[in-house]
PDB file of N, CA and C in Angstrom:
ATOM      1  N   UNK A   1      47.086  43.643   7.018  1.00  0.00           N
ATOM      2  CA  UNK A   1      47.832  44.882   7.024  1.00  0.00           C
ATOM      3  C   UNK A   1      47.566  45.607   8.345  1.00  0.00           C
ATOM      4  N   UNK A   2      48.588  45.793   9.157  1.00  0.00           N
ATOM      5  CA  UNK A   2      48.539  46.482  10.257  1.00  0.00           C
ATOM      6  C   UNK A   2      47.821  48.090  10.199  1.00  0.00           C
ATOM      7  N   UNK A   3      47.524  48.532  11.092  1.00  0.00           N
ATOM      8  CA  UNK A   3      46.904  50.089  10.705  1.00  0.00           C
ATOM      9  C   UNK A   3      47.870  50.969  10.263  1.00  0.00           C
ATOM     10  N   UNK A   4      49.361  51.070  10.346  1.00  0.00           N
ATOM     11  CA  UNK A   4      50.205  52.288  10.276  1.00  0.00           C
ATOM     12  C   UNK A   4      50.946  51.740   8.827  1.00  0.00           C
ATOM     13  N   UNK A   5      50.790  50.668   8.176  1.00  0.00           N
ATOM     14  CA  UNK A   5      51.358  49.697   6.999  1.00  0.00           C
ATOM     15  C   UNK A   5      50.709  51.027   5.656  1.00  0.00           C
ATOM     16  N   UNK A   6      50.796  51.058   4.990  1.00  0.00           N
ATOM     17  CA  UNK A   6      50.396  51.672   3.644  1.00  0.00           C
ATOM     18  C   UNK A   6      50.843  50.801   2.160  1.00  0.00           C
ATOM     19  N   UNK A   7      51.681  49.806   2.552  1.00  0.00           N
ATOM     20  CA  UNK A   7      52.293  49.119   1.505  1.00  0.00           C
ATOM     21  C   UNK A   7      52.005  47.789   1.564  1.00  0.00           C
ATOM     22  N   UNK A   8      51.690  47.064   0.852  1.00  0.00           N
ATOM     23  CA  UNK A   8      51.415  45.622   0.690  1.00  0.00           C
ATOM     24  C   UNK A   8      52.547  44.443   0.981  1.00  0.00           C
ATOM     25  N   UNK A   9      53.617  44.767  -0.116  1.00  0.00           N
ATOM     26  CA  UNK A   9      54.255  44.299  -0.063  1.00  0.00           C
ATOM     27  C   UNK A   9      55.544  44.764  -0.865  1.00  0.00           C
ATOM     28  N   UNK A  10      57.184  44.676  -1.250  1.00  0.00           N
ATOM     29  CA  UNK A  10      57.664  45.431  -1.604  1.00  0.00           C
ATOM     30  C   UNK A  10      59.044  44.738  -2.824  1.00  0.00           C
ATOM     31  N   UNK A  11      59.540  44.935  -3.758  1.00  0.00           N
ATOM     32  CA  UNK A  11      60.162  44.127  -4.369  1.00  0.00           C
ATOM     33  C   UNK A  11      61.306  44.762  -5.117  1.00  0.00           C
ATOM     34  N   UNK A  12      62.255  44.783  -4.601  1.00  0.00           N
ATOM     35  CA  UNK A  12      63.566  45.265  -4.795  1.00  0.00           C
ATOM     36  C   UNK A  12      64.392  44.476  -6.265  1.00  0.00           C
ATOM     37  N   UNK A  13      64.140  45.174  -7.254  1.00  0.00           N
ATOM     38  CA  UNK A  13      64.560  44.279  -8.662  1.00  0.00           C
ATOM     39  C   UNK A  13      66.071  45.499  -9.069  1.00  0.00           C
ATOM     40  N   UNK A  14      67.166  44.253  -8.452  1.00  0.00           N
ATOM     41  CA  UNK A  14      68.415  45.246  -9.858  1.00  0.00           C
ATOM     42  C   UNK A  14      68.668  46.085  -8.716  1.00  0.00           C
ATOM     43  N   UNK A  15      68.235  46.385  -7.695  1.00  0.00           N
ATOM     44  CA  UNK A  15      68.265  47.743  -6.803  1.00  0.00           C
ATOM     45  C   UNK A  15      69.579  48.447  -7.148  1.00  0.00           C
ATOM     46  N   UNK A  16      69.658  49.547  -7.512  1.00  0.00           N
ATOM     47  CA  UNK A  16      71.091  50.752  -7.176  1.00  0.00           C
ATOM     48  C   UNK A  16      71.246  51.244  -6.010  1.00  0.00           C
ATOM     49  N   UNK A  17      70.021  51.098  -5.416  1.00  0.00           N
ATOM     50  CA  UNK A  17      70.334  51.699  -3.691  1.00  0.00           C
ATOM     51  C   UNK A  17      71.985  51.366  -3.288  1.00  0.00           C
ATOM     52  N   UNK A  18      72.394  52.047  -2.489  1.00  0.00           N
ATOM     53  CA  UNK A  18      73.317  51.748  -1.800  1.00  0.00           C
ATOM     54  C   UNK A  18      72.864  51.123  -0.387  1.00  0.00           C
ATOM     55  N   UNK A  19      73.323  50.252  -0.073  1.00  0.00           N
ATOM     56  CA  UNK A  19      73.057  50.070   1.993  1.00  0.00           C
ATOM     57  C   UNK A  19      74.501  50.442   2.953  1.00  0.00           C
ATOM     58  N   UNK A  20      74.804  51.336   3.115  1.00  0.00           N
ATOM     59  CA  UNK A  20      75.446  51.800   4.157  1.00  0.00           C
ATOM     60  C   UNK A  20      75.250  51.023   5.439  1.00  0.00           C
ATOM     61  N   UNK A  21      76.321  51.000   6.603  1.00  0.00           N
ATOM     62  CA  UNK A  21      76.093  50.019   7.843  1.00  0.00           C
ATOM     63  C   UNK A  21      75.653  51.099   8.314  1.00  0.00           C
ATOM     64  N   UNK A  22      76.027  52.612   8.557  1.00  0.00           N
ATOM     65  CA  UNK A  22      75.432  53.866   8.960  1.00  0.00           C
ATOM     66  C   UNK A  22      73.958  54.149   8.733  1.00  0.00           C
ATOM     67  N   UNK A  23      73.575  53.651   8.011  1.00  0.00           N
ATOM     68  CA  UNK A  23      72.071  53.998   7.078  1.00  0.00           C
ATOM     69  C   UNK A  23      70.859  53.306   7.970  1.00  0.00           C
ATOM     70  N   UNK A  24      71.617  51.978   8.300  1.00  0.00           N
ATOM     71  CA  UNK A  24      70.768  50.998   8.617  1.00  0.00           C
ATOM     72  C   UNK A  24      69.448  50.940   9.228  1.00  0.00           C
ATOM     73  N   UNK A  25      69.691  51.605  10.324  1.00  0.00           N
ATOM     74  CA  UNK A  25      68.437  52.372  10.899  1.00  0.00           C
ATOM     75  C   UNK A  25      67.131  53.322  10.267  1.00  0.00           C
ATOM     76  N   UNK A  26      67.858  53.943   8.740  1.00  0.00           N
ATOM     77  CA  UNK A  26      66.865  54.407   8.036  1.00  0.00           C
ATOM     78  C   UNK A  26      66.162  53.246   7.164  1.00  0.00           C
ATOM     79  N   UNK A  27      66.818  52.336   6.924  1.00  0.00           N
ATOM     80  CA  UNK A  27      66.340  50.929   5.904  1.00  0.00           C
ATOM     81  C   UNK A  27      65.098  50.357   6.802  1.00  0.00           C
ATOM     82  N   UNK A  28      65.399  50.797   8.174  1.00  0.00           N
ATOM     83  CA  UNK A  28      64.476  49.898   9.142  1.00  0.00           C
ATOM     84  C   UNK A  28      63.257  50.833   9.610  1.00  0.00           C
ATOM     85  N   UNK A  29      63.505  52.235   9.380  1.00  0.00           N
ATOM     86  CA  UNK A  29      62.225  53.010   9.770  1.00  0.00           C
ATOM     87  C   UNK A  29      61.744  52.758   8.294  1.00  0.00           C
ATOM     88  N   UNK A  30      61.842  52.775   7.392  1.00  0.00           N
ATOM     89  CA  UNK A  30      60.930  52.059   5.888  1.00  0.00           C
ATOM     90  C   UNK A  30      59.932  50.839   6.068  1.00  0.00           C
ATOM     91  N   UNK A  31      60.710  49.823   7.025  1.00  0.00           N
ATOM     92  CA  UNK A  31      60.339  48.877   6.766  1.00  0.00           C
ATOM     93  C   UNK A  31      58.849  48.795   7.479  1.00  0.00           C
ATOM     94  N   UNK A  32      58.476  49.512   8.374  1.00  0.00           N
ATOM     95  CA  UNK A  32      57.086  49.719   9.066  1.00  0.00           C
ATOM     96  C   UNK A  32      56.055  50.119   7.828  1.00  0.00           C
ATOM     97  N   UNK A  33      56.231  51.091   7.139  1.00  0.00           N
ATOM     98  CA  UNK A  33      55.254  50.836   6.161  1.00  0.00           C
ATOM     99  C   UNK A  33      54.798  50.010   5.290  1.00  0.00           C
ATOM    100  N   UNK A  34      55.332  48.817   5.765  1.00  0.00           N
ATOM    101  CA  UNK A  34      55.261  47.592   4.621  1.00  0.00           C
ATOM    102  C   UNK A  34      54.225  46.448   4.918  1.00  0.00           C
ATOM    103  N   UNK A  35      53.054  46.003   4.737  1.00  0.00           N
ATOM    104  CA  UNK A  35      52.749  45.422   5.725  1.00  0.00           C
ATOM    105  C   UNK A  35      52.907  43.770   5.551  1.00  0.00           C
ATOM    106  N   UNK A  36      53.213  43.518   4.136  1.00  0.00           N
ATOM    107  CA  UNK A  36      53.864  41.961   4.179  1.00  0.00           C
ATOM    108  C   UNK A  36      55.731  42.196   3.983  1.00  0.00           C
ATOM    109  N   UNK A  37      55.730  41.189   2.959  1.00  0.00           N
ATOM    110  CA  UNK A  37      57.820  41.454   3.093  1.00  0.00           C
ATOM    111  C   UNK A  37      58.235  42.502   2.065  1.00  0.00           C
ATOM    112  N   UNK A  38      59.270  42.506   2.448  1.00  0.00           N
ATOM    113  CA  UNK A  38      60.514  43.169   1.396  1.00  0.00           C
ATOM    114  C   UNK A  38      61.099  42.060   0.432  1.00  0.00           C
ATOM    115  N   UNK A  39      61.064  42.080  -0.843  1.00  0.00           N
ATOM    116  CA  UNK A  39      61.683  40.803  -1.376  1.00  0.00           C
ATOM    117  C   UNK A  39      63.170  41.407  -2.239  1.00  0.00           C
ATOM    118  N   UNK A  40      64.122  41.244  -1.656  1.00  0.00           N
ATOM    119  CA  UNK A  40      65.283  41.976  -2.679  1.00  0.00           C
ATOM    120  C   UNK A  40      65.794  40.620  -3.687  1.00  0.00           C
ATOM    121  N   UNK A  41      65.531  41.225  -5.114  1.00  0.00           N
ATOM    122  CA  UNK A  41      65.811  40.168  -6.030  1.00  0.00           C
ATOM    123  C   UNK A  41      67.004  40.584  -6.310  1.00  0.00           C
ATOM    124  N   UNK A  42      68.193  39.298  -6.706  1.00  0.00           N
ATOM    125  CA  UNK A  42      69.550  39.989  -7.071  1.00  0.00           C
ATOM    126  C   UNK A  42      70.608  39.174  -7.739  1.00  0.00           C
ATOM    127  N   UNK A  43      71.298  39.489  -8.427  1.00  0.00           N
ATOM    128  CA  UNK A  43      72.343  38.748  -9.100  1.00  0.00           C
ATOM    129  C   UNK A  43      73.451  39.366  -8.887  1.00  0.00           C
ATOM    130  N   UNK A  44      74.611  38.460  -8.857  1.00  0.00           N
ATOM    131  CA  UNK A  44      75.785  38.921  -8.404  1.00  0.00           C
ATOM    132  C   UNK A  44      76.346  38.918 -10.192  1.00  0.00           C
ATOM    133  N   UNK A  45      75.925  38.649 -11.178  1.00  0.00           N
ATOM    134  CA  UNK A  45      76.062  38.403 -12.502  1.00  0.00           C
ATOM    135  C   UNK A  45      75.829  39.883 -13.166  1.00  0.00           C
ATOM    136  N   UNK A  46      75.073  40.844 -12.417  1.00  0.00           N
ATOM    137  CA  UNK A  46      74.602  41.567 -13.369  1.00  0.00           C
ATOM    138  C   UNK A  46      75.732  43.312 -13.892  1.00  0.00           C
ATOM    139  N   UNK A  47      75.701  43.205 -14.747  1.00  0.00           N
ATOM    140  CA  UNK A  47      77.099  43.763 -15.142  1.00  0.00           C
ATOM    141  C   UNK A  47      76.799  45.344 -15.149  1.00  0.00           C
ATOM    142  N   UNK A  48      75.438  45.404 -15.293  1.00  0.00           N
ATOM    143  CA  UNK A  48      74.996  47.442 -15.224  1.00  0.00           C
ATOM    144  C   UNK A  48      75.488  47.635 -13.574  1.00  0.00           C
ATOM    145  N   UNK A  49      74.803  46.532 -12.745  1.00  0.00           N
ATOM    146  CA  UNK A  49      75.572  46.777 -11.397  1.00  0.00           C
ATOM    147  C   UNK A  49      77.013  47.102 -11.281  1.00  0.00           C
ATOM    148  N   UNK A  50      77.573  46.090 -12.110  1.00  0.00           N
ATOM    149  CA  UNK A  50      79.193  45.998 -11.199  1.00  0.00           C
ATOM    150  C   UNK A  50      79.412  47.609 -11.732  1.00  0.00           C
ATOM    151  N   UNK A  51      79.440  47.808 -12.733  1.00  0.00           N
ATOM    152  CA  UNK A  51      79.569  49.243 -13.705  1.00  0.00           C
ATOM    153  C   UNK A  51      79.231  50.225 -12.718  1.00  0.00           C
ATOM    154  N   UNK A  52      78.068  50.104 -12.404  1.00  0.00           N
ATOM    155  CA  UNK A  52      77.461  51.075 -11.396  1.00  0.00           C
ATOM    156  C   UNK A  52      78.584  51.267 -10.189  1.00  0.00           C
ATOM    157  N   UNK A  53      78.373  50.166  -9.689  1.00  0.00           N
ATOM    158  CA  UNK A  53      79.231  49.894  -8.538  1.00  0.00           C
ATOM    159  C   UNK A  53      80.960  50.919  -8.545  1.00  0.00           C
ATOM    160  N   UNK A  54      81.532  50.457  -9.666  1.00  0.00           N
ATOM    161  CA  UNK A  54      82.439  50.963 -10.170  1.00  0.00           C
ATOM    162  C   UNK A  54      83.064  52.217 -10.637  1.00  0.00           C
ATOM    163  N   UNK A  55      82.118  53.021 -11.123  1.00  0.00           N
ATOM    164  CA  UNK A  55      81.987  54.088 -11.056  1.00  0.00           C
ATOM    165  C   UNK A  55      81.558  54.888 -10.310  1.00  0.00           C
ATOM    166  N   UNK A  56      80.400  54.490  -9.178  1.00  0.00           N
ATOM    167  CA  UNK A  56      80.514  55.232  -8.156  1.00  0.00           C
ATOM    168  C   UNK A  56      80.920  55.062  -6.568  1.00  0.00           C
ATOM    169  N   UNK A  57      81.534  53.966  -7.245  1.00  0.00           N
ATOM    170  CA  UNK A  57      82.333  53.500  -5.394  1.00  0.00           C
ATOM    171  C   UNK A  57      81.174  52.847  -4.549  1.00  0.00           C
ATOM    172  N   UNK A  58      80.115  52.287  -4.585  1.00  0.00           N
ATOM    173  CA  UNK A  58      78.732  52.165  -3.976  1.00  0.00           C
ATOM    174  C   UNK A  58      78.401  50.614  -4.096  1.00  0.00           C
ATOM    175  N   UNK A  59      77.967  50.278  -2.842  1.00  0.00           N
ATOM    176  CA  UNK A  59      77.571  48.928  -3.059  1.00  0.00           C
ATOM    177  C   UNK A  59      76.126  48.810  -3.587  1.00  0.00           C
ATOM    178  N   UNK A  60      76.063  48.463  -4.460  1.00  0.00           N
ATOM    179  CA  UNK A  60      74.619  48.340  -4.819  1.00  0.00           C
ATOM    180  C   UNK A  60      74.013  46.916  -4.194  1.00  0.00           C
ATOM    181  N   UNK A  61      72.481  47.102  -3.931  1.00  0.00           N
ATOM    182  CA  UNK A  61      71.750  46.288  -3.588  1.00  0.00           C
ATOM    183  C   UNK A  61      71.549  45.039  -4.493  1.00  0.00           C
ATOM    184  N   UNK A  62      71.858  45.265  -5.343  1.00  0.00           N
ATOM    185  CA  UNK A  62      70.893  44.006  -6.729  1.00  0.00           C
ATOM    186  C   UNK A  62      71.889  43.298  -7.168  1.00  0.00           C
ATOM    187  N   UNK A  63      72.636  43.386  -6.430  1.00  0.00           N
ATOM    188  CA  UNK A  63      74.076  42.306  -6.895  1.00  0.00           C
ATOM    189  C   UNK A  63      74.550  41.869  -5.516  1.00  0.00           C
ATOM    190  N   UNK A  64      73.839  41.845  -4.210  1.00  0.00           N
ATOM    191  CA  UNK A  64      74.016  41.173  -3.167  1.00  0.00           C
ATOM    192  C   UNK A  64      72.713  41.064  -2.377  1.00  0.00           C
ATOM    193  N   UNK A  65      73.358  40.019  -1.365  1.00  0.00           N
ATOM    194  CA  UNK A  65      71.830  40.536  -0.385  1.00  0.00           C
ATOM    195  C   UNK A  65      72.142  41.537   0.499  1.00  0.00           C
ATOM    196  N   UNK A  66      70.855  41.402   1.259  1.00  0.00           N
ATOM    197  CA  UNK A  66      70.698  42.810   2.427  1.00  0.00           C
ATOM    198  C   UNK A  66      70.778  41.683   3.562  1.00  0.00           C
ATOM    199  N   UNK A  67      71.494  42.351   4.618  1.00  0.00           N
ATOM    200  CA  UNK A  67      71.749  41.697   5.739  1.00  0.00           C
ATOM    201  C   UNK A  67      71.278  42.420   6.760  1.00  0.00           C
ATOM    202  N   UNK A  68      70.581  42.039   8.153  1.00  0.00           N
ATOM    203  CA  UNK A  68      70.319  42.533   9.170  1.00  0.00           C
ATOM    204  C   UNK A  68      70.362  42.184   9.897  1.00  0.00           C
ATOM    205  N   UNK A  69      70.601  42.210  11.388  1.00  0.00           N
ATOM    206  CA  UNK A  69      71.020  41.534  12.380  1.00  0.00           C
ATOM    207  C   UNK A  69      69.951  41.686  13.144  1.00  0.00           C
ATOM    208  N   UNK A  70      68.834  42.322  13.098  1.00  0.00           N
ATOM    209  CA  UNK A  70      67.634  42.287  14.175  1.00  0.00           C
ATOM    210  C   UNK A  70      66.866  41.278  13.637  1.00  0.00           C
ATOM    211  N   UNK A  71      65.625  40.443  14.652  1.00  0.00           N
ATOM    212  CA  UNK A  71      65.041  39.881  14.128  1.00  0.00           C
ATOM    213  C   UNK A  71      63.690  40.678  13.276  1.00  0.00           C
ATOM    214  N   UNK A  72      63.304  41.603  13.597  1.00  0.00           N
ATOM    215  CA  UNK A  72      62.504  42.159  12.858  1.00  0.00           C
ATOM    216  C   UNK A  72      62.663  42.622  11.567  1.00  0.00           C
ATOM    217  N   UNK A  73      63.688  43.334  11.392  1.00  0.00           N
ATOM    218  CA  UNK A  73      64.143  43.152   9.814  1.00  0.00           C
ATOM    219  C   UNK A  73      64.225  41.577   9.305  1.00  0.00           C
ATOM    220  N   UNK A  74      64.708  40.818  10.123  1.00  0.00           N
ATOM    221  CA  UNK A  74      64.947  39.205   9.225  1.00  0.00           C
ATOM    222  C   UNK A  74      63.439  39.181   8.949  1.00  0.00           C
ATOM    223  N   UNK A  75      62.821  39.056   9.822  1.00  0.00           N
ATOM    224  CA  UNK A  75      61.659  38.475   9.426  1.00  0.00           C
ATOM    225  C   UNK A  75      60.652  39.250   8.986  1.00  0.00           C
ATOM    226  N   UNK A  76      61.466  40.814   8.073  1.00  0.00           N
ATOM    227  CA  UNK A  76      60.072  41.348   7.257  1.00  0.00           C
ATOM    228  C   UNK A  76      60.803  41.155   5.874  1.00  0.00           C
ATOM    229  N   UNK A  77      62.378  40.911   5.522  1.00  0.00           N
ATOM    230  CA  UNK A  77      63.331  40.932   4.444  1.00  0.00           C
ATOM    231  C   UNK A  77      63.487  39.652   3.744  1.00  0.00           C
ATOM    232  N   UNK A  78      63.680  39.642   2.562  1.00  0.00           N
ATOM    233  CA  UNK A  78      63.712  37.812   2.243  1.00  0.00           C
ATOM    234  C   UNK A  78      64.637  38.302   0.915  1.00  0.00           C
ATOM    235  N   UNK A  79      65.442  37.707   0.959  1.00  0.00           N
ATOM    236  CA  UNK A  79      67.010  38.257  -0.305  1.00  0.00           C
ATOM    237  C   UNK A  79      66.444  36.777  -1.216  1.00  0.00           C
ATOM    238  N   UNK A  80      66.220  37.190  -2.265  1.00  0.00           N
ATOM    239  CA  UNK A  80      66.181  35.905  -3.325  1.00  0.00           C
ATOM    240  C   UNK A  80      67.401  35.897  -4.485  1.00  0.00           C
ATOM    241  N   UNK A  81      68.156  35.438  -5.062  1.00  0.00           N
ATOM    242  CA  UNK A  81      69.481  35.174  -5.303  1.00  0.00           C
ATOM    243  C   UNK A  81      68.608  35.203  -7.357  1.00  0.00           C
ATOM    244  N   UNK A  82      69.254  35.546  -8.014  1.00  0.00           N
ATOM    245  CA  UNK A  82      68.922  35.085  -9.577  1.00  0.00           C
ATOM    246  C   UNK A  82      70.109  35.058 -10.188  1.00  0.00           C
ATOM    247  N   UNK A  83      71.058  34.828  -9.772  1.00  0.00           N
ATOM    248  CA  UNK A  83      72.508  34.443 -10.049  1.00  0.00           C
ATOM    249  C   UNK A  83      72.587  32.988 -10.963  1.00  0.00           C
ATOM    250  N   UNK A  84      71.958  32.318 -10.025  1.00  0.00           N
ATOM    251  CA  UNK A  84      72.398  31.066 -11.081  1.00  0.00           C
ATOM    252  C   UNK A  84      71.572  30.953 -12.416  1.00  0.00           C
ATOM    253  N   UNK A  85      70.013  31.969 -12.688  1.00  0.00           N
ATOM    254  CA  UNK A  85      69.453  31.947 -13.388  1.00  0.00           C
ATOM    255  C   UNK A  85      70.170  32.987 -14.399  1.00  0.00           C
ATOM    256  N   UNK A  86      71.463  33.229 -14.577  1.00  0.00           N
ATOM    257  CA  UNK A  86      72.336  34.154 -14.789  1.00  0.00           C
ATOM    258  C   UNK A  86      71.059  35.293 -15.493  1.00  0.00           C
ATOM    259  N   UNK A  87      70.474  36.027 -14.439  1.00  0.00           N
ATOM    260  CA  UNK A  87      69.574  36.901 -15.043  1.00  0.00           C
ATOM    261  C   UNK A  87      70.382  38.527 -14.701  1.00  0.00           C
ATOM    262  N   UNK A  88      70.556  39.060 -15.528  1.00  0.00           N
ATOM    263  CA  UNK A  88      71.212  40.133 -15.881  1.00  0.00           C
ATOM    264  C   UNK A  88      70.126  41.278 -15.965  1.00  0.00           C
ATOM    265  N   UNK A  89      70.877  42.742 -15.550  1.00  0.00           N
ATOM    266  CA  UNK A  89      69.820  43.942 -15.008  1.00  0.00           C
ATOM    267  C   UNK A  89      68.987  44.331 -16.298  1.00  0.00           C
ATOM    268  N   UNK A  90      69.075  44.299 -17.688  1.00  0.00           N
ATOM    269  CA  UNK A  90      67.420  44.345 -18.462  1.00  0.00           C
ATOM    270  C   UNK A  90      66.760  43.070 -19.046  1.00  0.00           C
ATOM    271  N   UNK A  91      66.737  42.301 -17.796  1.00  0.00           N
ATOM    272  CA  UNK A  91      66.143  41.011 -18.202  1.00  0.00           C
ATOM    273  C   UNK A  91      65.416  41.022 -17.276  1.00  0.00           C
ATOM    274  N   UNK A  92      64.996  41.482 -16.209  1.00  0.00           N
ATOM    275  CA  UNK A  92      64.149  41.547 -14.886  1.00  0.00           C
ATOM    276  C   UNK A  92      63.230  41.657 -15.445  1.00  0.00           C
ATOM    277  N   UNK A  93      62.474  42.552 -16.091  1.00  0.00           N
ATOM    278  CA  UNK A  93      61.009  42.403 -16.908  1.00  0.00           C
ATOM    279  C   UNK A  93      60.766  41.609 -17.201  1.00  0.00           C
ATOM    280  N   UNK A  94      61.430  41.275 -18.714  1.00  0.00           N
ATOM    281  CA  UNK A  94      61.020  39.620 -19.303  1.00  0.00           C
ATOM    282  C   UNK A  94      60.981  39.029 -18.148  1.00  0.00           C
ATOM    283  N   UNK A  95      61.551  38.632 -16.904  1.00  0.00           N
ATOM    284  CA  UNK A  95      61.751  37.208 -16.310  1.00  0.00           C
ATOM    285  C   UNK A  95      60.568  37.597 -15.257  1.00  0.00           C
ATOM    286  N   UNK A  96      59.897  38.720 -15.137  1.00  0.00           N
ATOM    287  CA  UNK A  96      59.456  38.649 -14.038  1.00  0.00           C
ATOM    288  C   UNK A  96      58.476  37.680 -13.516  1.00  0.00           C
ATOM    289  N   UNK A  97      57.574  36.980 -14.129  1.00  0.00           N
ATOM    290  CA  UNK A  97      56.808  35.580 -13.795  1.00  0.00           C
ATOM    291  C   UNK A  97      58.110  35.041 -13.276  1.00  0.00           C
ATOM    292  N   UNK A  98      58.660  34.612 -13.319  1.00  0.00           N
ATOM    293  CA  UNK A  98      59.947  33.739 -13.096  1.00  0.00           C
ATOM    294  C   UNK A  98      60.456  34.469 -11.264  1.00  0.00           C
ATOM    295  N   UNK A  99      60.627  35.656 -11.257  1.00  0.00           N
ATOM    296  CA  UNK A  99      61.103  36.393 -10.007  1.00  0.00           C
ATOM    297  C   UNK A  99      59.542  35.765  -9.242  1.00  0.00           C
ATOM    298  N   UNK A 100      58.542  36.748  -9.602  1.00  0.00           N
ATOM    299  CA  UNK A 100      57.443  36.509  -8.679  1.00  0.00           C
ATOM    300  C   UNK A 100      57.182  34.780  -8.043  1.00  0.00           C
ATOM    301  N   UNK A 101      57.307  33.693  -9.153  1.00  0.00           N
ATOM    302  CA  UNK A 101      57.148  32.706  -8.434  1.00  0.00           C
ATOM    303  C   UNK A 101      58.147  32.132  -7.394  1.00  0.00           C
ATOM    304  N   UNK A 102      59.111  32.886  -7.304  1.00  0.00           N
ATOM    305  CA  UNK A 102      60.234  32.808  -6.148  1.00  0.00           C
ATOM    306  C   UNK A 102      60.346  33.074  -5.098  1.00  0.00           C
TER     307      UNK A 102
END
């Protein structure tokens, strides 16, 4: 852990965040406090998302990945997919052994 890090490591389950292309720069001053990765877990399956999504016009995080074009975000971000494990947004608990070994 670097000296200015406070966070271990970080794990994005289901996220509602929105990511704005405007924002981006705030996603990336976060990412310094982190001192291993960001892991965004996500299903494009999960239906509280699309709902979400839907009602508030917002891309949510947990039904895609996060994309970045610097290498420093690539290489603190790691998008893990649970789509084909058709794992749906109140199943993340139960499955979580299942996320973590991913």
């Amino acid at each position: 852990m670097d000296e200015y890090s406070i966070v271990d490591n970080v794990y994005l389950l289901g996220g509602a965040a929105e990511l704005k292309p405007k924002k981006l720069n705030v996603w990336k001053d976060r990412f310094e406090v982190v001192a291993g990765r960001i892991v965004n877990v996500y299903s494009k399956v999960d239906i509280a998302l699309l709902i979400f999504q839907g009602i508030n016009s917002k891309y949510a995080i947990g039904r895609h990945p996060i994309v970045f074009d610097d290498e420093y975000s690539k290489s603190k971000l790691e998008n893990v997919s649970l789509t084909k494990e058709m794992i749906i947004h109140l199943k993340y608990r139960s499955n979580l052994k299942l996320i973590l070994e991913k």
